[in-house]
C-alpha atoms as a PDB file:
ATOM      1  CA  UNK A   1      -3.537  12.154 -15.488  1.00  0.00           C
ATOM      2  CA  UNK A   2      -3.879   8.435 -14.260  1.00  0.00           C
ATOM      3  CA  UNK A   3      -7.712   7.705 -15.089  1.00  0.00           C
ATOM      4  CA  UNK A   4     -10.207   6.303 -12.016  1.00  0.00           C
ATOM      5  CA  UNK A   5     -10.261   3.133 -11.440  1.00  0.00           C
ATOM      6  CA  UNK A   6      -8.956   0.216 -10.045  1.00  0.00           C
ATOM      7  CA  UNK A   7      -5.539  -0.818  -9.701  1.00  0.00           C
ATOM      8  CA  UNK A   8      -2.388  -2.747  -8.394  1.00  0.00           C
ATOM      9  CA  UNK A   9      -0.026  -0.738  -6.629  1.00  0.00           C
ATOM     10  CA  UNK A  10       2.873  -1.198  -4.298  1.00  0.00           C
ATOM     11  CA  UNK A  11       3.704   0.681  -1.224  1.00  0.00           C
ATOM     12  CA  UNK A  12       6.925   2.645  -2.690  1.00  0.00           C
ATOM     13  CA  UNK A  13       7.042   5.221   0.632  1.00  0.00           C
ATOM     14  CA  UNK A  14       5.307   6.103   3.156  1.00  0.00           C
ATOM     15  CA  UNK A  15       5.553   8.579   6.006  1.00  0.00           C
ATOM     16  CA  UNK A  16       4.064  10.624   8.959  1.00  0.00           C
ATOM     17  CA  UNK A  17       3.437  14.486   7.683  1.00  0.00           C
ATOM     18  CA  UNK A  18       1.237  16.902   8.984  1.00  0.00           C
ATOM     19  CA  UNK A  19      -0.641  19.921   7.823  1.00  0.00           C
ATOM     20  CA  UNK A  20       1.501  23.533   7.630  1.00  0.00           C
ATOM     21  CA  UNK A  21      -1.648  25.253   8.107  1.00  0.00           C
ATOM     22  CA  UNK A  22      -3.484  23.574  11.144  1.00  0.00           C
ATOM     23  CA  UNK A  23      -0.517  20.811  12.101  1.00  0.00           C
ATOM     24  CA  UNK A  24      -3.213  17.762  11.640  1.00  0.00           C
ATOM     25  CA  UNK A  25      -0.917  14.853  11.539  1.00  0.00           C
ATOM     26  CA  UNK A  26      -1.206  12.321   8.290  1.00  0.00           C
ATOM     27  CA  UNK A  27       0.285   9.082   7.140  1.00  0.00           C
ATOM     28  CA  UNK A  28       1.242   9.910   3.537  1.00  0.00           C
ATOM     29  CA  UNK A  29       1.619   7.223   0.989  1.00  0.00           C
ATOM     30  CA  UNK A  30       3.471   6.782  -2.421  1.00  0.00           C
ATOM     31  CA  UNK A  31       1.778   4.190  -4.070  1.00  0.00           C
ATOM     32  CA  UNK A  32       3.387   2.528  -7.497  1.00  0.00           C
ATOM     33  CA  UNK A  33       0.950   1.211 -10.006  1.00  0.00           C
ATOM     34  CA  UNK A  34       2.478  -2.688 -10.542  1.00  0.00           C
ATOM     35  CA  UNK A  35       0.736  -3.373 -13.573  1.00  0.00           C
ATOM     36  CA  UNK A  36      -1.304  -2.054 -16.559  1.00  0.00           C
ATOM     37  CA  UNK A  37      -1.142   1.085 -18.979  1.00  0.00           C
ATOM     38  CA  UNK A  38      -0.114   3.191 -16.156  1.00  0.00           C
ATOM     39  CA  UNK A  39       2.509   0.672 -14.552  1.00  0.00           C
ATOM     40  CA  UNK A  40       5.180   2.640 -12.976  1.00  0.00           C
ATOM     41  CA  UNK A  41       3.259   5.654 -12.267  1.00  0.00           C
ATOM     42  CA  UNK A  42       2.740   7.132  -8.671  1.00  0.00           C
ATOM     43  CA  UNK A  43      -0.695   7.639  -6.460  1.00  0.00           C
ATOM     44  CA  UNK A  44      -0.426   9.145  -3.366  1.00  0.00           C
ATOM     45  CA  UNK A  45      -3.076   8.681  -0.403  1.00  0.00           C
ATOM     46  CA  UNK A  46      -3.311  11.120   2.702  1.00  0.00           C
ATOM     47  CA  UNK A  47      -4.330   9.284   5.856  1.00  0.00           C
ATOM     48  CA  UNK A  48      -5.808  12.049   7.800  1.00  0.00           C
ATOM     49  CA  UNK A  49      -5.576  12.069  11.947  1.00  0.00           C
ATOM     50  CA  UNK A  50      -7.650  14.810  12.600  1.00  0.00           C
ATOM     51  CA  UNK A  51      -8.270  15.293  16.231  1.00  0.00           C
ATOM     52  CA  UNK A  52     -12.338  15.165  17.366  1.00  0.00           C
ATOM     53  CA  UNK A  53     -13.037  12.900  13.746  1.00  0.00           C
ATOM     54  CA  UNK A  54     -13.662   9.255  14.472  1.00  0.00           C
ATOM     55  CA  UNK A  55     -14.312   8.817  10.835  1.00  0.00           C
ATOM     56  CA  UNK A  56     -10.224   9.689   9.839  1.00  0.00           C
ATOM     57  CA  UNK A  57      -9.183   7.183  12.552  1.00  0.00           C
ATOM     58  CA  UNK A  58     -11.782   4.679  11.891  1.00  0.00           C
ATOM     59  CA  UNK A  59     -11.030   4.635   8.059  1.00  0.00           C
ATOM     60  CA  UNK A  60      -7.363   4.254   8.904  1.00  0.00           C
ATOM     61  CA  UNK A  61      -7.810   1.622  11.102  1.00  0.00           C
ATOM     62  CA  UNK A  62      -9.827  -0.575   8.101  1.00  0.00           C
ATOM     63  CA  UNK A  63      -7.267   0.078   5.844  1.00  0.00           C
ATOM     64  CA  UNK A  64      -4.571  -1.093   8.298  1.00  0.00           C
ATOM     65  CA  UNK A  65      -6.759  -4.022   9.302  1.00  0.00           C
ATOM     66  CA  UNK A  66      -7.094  -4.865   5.640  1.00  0.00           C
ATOM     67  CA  UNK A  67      -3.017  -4.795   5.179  1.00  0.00           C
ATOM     68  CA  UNK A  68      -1.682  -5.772   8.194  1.00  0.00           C
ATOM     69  CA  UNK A  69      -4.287  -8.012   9.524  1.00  0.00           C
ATOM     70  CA  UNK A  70      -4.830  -6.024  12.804  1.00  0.00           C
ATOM     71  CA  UNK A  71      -4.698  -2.519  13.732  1.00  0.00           C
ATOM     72  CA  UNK A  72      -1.323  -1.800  15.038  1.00  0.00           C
ATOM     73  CA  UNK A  73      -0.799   0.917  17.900  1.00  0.00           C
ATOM     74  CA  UNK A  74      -0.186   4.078  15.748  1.00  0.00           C
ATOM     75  CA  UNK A  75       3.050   4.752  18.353  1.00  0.00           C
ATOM     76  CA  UNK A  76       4.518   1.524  17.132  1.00  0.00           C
ATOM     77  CA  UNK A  77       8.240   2.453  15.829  1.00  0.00           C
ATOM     78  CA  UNK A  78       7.664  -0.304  13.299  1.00  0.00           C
ATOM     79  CA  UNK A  79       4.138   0.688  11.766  1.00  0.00           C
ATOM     80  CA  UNK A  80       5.627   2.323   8.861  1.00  0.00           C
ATOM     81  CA  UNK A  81       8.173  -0.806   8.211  1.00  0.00           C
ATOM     82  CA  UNK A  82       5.714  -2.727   7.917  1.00  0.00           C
ATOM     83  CA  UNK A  83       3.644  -1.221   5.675  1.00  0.00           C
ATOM     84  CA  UNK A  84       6.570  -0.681   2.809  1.00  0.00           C
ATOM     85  CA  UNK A  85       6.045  -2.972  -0.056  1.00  0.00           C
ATOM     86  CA  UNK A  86       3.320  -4.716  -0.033  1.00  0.00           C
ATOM     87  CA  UNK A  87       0.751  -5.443  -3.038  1.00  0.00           C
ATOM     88  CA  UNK A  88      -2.586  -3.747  -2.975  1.00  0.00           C
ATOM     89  CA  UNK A  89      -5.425  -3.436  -5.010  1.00  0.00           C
ATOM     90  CA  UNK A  90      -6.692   0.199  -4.828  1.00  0.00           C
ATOM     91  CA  UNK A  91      -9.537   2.183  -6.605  1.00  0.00           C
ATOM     92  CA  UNK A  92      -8.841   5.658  -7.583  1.00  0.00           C
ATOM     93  CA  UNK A  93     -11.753   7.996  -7.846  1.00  0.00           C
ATOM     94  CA  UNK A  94     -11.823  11.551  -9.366  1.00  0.00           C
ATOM     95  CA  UNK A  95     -13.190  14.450  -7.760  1.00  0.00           C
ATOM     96  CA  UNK A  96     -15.244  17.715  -9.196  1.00  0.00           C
ATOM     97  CA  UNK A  97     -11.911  19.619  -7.672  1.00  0.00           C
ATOM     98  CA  UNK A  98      -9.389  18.358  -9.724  1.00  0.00           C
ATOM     99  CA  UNK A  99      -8.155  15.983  -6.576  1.00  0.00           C
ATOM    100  CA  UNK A 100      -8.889  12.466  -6.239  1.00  0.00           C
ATOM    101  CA  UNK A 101      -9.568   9.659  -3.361  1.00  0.00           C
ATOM    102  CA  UNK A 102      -7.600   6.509  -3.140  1.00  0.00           C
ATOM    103  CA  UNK A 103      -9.550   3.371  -1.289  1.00  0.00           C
ATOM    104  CA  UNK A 104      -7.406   0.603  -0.520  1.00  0.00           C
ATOM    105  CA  UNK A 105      -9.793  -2.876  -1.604  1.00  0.00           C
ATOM    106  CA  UNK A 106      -7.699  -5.678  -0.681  1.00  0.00           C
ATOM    107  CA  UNK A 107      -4.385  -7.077  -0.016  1.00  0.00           C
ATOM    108  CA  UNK A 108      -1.922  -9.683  -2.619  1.00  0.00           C
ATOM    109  CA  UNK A 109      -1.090 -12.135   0.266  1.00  0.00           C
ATOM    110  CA  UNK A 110       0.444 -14.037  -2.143  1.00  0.00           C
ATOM    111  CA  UNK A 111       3.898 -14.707  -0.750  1.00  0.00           C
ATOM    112  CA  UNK A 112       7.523 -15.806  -1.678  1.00  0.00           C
ATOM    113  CA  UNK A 113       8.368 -18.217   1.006  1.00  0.00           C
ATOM    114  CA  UNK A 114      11.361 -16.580   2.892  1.00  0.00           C
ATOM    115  CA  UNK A 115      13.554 -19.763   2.310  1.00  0.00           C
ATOM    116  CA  UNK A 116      13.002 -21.840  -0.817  1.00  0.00           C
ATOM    117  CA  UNK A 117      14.576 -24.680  -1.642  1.00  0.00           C
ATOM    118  CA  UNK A 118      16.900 -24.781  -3.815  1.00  0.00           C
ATOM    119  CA  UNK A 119      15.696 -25.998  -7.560  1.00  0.00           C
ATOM    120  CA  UNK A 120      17.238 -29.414  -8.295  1.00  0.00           C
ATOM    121  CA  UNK A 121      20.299 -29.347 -10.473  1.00  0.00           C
ATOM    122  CA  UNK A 122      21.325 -32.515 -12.769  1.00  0.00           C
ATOM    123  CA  UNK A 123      24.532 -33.512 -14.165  1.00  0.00           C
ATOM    124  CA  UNK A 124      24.324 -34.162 -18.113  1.00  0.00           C
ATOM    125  CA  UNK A 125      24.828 -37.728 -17.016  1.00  0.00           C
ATOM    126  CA  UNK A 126      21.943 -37.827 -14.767  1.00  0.00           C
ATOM    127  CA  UNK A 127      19.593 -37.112 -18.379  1.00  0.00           C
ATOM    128  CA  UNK A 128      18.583 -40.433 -19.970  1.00  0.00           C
ATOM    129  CA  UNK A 129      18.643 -38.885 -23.029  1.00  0.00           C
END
């Protein structure tokens, strides 16, 4: 088992589920450790969106804040989109039944721009050497 504590993980998949027992919707998330011993290797988070809690929705809509930078309609067709591959820094912490809670601690905003420029080329004659 992956050990608790903190790591880098990208958002591999994630998804709307819901429980088979009671039908409480969920977002679901595969999250890939980036980095480390345990690079490669999956977490997975369940969002819970049970009806009546405030504290599911209200710890869903910090994490989406934290990611996303505002907290999105839940009906928007793009949510999920939008939430696929980005860099987060997570702590993983075990519990006494053999389960375990993911908290999502910050976002890597660090971006690619979406066009770089092109890297300068030379000619062997441009090289004063």
């Amino acid at each position: 088992p992956i050990p608790s504590g903190h790591y880098t993980v990208m958002v591999d998949k994630v998804y709307w589920d819901e429980s088979k027992n009671t039908g409480t919707p969920c977002i679901v998330w595969h999250l890939k450790i980036a980095e480390g011993a345990h690079e490669g290797r999956m977490l997975f988070k369940r969002s819970w969106l049970k009806p009546g809690n405030s504290t599911n929705f209200e710890m869903l809509a910090q994490d989406l804040k934290l990611i996303l930078g505002e907290v999105p309609e839940l009906t928007d067709p793009q949510l999920l989109n939008r939430l696929l591959d980005k860099v987060l820094f997570v702590r993983k912490r075990d519990r006494a039944d053999n389960d375990y809670d993911i908290f999502f601690n910050g976002i890597d905003r660090r971006v690619e721009p979406e066009n770089p420029e092109p890297a300068a080329t030379f000619a062997d004659d441009d090289i004063p050497f």
